[in-house]
N, C-alpha and C. Protein backbone atom coordinates (compact mmCIF):
# COMPACT_ATOMS: atom_id res chain seq x y z
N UNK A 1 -16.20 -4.03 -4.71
CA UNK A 1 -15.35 -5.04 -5.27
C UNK A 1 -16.21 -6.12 -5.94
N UNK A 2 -15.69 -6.69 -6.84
CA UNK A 2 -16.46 -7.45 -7.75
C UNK A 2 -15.98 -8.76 -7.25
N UNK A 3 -17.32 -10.21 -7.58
CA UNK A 3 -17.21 -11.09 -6.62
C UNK A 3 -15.85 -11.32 -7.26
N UNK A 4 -14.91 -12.70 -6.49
CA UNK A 4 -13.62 -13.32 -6.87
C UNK A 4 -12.35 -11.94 -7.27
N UNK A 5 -12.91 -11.05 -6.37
CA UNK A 5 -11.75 -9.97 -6.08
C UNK A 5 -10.06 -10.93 -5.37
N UNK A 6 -9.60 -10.31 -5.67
CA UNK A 6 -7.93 -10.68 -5.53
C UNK A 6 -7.09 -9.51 -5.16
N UNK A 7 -6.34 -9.64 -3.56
CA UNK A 7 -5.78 -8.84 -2.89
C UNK A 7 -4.48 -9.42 -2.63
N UNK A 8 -3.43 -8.39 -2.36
CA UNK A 8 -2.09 -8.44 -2.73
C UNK A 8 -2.17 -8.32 -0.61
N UNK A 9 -1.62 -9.04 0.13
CA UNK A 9 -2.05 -9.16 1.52
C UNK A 9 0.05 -8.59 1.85
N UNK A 10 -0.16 -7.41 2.67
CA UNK A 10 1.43 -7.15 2.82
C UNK A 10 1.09 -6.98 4.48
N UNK A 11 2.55 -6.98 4.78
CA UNK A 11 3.12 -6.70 6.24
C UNK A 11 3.43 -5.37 6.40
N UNK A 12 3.04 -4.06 7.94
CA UNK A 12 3.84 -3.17 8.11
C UNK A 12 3.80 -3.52 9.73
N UNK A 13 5.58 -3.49 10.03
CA UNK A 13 5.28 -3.90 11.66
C UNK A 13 4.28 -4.88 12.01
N UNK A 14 4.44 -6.16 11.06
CA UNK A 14 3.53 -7.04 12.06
C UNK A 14 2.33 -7.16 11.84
N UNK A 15 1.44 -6.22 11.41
CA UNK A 15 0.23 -5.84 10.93
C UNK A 15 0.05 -6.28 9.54
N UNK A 16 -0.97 -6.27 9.06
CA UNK A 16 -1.54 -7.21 8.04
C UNK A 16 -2.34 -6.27 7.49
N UNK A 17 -2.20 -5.89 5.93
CA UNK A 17 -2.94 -4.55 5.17
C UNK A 17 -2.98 -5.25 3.84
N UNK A 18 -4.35 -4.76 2.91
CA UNK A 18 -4.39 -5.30 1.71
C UNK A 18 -4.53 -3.71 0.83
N UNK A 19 -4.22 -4.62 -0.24
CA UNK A 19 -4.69 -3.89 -1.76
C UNK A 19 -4.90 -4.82 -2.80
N UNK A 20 -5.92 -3.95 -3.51
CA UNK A 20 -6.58 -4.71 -4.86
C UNK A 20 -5.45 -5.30 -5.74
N UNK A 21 -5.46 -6.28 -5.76
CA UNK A 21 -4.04 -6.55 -6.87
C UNK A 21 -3.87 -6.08 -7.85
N UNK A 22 -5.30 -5.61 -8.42
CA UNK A 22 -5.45 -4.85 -9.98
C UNK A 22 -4.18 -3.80 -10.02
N UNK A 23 -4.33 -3.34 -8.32
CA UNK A 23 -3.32 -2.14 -8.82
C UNK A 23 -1.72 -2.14 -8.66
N UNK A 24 -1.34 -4.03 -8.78
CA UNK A 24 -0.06 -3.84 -8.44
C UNK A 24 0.67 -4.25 -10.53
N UNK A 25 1.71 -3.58 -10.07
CA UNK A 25 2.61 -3.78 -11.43
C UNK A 25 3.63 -4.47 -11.22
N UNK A 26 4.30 -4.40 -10.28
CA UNK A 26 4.98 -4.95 -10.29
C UNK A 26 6.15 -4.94 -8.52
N UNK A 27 6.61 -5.98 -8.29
CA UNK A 27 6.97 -6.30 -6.62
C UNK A 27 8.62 -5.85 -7.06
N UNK A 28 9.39 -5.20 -6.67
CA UNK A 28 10.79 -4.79 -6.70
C UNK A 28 11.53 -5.14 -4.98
N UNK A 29 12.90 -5.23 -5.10
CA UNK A 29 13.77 -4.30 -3.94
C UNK A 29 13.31 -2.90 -3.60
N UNK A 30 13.96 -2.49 -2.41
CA UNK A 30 14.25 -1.43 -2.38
C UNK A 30 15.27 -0.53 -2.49
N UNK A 31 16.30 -1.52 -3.34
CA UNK A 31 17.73 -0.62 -3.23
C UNK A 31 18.26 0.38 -4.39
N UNK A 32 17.02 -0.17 -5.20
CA UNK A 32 17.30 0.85 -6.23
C UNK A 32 16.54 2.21 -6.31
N UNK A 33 16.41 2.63 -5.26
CA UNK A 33 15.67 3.98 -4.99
C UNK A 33 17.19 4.86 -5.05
N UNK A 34 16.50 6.07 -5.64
CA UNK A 34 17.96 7.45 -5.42
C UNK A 34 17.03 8.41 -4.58
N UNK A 35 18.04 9.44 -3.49
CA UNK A 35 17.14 10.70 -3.06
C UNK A 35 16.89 11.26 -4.13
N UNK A 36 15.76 12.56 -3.82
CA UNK A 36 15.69 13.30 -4.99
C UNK A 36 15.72 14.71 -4.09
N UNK A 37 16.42 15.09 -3.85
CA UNK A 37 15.96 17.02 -3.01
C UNK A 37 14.94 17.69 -3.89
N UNK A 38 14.24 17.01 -4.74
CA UNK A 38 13.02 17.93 -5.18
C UNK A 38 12.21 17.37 -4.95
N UNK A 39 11.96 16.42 -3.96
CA UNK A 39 10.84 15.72 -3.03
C UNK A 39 10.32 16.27 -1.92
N UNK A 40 9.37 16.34 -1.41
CA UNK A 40 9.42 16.31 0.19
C UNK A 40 9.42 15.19 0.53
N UNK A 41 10.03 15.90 2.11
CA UNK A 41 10.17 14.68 2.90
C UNK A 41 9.57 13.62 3.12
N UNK A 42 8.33 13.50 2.71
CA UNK A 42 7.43 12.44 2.56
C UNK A 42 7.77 11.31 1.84
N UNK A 43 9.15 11.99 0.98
CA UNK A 43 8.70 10.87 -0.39
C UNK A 43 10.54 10.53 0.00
N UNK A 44 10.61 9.00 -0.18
CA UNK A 44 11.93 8.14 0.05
C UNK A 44 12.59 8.43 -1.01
N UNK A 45 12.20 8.77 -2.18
CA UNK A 45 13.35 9.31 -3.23
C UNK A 45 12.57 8.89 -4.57
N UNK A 46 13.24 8.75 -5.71
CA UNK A 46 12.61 7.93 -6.89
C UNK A 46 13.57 6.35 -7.22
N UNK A 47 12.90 5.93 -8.15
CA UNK A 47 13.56 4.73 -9.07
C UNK A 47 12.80 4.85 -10.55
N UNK A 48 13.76 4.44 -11.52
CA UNK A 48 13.55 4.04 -12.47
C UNK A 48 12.32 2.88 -13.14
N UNK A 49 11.11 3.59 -13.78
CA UNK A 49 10.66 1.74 -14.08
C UNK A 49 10.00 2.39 -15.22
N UNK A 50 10.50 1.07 -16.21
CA UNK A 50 9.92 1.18 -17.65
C UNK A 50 10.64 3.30 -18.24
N UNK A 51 11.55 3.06 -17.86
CA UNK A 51 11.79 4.46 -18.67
C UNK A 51 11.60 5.62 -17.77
N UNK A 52 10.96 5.76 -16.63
CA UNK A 52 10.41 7.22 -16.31
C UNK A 52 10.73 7.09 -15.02
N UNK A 53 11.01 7.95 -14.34
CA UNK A 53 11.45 8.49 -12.78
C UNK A 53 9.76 8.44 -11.84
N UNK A 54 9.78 7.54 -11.11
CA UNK A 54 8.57 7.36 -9.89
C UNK A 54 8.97 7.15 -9.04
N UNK A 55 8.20 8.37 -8.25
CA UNK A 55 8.23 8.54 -6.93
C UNK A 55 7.68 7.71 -5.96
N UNK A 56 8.74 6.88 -4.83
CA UNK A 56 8.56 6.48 -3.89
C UNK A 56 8.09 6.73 -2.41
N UNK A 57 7.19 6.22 -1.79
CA UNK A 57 6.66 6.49 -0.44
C UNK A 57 6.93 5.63 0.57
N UNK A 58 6.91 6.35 1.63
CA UNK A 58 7.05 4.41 2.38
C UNK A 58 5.44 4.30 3.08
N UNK A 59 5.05 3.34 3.22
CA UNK A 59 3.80 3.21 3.93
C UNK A 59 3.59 3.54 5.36
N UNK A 60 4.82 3.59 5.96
CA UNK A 60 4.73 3.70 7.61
C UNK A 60 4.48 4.79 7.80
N UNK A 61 5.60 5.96 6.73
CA UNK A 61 5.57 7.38 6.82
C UNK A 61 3.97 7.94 6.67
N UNK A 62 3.21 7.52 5.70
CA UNK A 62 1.92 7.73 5.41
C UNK A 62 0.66 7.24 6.35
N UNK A 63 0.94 6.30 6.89
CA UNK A 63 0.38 5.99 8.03
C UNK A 63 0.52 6.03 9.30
N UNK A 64 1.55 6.84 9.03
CA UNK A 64 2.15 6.89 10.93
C UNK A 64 2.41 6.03 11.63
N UNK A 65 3.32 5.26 11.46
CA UNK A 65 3.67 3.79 11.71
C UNK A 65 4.85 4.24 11.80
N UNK A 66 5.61 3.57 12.64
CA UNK A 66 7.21 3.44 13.90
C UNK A 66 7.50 2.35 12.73
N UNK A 67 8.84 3.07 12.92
CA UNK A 67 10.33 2.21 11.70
C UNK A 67 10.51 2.68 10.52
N UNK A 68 11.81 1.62 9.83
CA UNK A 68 12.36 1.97 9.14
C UNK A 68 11.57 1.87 7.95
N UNK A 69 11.89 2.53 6.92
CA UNK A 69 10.79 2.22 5.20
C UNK A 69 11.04 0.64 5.51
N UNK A 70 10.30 0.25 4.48
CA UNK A 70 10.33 -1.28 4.35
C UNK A 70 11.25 -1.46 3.44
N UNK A 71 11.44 -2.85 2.84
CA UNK A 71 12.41 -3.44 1.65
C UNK A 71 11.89 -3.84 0.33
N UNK A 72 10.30 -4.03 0.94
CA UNK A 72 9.64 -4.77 -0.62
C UNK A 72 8.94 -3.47 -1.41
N UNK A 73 9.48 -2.92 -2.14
CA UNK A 73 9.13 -1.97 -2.99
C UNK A 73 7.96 -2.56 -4.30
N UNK A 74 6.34 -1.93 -4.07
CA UNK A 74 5.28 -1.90 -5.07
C UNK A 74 5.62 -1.61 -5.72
N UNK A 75 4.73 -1.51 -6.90
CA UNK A 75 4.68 -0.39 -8.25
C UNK A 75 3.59 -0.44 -8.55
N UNK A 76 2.70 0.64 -8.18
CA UNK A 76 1.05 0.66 -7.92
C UNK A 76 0.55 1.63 -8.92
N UNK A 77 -0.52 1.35 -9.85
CA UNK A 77 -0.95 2.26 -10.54
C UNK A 77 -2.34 2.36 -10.18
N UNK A 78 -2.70 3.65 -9.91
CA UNK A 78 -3.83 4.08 -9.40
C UNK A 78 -4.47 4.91 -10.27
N UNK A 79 -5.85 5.52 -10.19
CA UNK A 79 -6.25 6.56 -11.04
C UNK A 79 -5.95 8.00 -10.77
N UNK A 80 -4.60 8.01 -9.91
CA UNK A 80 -4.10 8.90 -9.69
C UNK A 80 -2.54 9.52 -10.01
N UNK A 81 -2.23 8.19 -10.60
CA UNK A 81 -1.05 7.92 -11.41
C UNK A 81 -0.06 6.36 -10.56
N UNK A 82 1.15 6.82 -11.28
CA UNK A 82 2.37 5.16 -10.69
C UNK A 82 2.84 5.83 -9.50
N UNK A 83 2.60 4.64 -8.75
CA UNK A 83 4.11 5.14 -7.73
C UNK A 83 4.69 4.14 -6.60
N UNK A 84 5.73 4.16 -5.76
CA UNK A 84 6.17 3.41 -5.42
C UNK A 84 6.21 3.43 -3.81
N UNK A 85 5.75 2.17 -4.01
CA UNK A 85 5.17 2.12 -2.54
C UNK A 85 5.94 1.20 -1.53
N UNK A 86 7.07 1.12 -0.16
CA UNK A 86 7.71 0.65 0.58
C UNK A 86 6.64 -0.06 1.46
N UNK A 87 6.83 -1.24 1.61
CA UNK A 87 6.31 -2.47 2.82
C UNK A 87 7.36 -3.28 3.31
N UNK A 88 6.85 -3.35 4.55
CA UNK A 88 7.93 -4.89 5.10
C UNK A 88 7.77 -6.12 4.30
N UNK A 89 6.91 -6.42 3.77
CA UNK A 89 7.06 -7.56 3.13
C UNK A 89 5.81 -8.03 2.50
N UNK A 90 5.65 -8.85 1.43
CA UNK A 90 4.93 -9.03 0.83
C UNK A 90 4.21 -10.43 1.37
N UNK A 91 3.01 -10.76 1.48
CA UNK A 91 2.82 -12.00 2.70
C UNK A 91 2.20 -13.47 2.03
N UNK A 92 1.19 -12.87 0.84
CA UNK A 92 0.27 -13.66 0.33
C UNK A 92 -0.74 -12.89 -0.74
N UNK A 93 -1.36 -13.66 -1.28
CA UNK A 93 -2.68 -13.20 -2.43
C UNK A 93 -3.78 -14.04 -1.88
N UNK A 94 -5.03 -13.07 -1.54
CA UNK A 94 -6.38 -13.27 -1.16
C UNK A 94 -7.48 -13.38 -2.40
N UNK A 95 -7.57 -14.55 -2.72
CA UNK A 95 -8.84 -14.74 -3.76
C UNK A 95 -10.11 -15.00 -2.73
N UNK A 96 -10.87 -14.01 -2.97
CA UNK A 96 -11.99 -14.19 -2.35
C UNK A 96 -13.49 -13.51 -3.09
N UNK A 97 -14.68 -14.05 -2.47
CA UNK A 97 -15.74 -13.17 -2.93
C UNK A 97 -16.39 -12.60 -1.70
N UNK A 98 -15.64 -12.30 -0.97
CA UNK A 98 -16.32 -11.17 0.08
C UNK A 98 -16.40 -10.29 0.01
N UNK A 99 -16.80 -9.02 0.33
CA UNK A 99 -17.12 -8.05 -0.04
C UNK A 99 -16.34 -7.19 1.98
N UNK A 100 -15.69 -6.35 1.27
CA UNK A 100 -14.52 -5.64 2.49
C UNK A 100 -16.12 -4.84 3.43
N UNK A 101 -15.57 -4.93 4.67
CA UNK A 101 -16.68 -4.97 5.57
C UNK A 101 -15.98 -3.28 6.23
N UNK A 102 -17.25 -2.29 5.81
CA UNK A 102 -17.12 -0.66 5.81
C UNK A 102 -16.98 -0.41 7.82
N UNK A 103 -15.78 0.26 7.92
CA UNK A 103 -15.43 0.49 9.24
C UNK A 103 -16.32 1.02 9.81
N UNK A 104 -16.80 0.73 10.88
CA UNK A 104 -17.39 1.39 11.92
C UNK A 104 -17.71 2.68 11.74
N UNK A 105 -18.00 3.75 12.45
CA UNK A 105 -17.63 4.73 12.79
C UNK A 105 -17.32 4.67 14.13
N UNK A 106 -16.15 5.72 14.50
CA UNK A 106 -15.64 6.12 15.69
C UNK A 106 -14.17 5.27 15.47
N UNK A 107 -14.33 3.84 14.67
CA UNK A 107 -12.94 3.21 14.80
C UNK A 107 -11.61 4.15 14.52
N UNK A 108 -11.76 4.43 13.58
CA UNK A 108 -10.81 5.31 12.74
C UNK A 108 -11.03 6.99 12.82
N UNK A 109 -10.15 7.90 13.43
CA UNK A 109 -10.66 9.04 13.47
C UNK A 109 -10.85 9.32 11.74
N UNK A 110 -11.85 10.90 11.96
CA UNK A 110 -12.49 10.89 9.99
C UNK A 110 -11.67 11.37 9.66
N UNK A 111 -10.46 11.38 9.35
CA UNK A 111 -9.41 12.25 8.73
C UNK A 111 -8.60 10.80 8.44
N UNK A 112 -9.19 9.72 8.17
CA UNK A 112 -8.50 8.35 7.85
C UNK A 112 -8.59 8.45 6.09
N UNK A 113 -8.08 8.64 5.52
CA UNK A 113 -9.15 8.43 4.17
C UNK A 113 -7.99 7.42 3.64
N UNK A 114 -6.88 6.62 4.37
CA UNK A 114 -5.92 5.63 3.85
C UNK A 114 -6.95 4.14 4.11
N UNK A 115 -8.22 4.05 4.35
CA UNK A 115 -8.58 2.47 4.43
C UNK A 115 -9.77 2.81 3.67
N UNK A 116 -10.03 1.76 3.46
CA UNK A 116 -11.30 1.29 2.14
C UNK A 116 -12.58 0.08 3.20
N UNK A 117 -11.61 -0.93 4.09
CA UNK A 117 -12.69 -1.66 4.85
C UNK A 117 -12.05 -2.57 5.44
N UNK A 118 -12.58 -3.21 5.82
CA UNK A 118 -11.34 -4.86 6.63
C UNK A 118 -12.16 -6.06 5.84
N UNK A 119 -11.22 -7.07 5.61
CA UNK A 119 -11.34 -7.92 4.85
C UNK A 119 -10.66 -9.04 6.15
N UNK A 120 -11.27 -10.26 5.97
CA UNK A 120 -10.75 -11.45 6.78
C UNK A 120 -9.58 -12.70 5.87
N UNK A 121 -8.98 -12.64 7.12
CA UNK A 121 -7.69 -13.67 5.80
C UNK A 121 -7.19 -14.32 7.18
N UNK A 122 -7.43 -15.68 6.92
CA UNK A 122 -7.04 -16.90 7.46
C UNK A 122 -6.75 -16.40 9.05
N UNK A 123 -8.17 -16.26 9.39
CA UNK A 123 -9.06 -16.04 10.86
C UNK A 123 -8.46 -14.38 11.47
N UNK A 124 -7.90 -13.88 10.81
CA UNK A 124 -7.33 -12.16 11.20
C UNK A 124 -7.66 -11.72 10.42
N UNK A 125 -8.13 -10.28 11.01
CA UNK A 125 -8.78 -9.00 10.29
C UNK A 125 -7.48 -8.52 9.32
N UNK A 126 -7.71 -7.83 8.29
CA UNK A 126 -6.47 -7.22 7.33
C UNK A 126 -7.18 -5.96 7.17
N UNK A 127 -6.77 -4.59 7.16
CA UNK A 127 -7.59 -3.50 6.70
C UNK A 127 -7.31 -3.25 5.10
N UNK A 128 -8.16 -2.83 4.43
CA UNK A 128 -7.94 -2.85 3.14
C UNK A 128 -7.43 -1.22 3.05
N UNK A 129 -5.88 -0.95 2.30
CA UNK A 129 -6.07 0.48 1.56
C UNK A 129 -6.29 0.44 0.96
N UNK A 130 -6.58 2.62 0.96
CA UNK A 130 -7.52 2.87 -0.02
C UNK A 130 -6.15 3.53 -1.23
N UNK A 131 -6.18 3.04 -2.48
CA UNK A 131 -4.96 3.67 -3.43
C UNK A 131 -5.21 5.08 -3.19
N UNK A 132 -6.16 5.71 -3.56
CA UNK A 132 -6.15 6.88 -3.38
C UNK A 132 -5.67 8.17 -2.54
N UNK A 133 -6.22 7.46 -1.50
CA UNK A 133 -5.96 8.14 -0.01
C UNK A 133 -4.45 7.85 0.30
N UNK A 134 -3.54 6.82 -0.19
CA UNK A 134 -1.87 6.70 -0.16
C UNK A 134 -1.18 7.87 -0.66
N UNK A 135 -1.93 7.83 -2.20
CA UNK A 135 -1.22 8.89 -3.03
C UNK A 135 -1.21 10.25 -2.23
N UNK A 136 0.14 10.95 -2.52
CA UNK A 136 0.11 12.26 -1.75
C UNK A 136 -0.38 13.21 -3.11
């Protein structure tokens, strides 16, 4: 991350998770999602943005996290394409020049590839995702 990086700081259950803001487009509801039966189950359905049908995820489902999808619907563009990403809530923006501090080993079993590092925000750890590792 380059110094005076800027993170989009969200809620799942209570917990505290970042992403690069670069990769947000835009903060929505979640009510304008439709199912799609040509999804898997993984995926909460699509919505409409800017013209084209994107597919929604919820973050809990992808992380294995207890509850319902969230309400604050992303719109994340990654180098893996758009898509739409469910959180409990959106919390704050982290301007900082720290540099995300690389997990341990042993913390995270290696089949984690959803975090990037932990970053500190107003005296609590936040784990940073990784866009990549979200995308299915």
């Amino acid at each position: 991350m380059d110094e005076g990086a800027r993170f989009l700081i969200l809620s799942l259950e209570g917990e505290l998770y970042a992403i690069p803001i670069t990769l947000l487009l835009e903060i929505k509801t979640a009510g304008e999602i439709r199912k799609d039966p040509n999804l898997t189950e993984l995926f909460e359905g699509t919505f409409e943005f800017r013209g084209k049908g994107i597919p929604v995820v919820s973050a809990k489902k992808i992380l294995k996290l207890p509850g319902k999808p969230g309400t604050a619907l992303l719109v994340l563009k990654s180098r893996r394409g758009t898509l739409g990403l469910l959180v409990d809530a959106v919390m704050d923006i982290l301007d900082t020049s720290q540099k995300p501090i690389t997990l341990p080993p042993g913390v995270m079993s290696a089949g984690s590839r959803y975090y990037d590092g932990i970053l500190r925000h107003k005296e609590k750890l936040v784990l940073l995702l990784n866009d990549d590792g979200l995308l299915p």
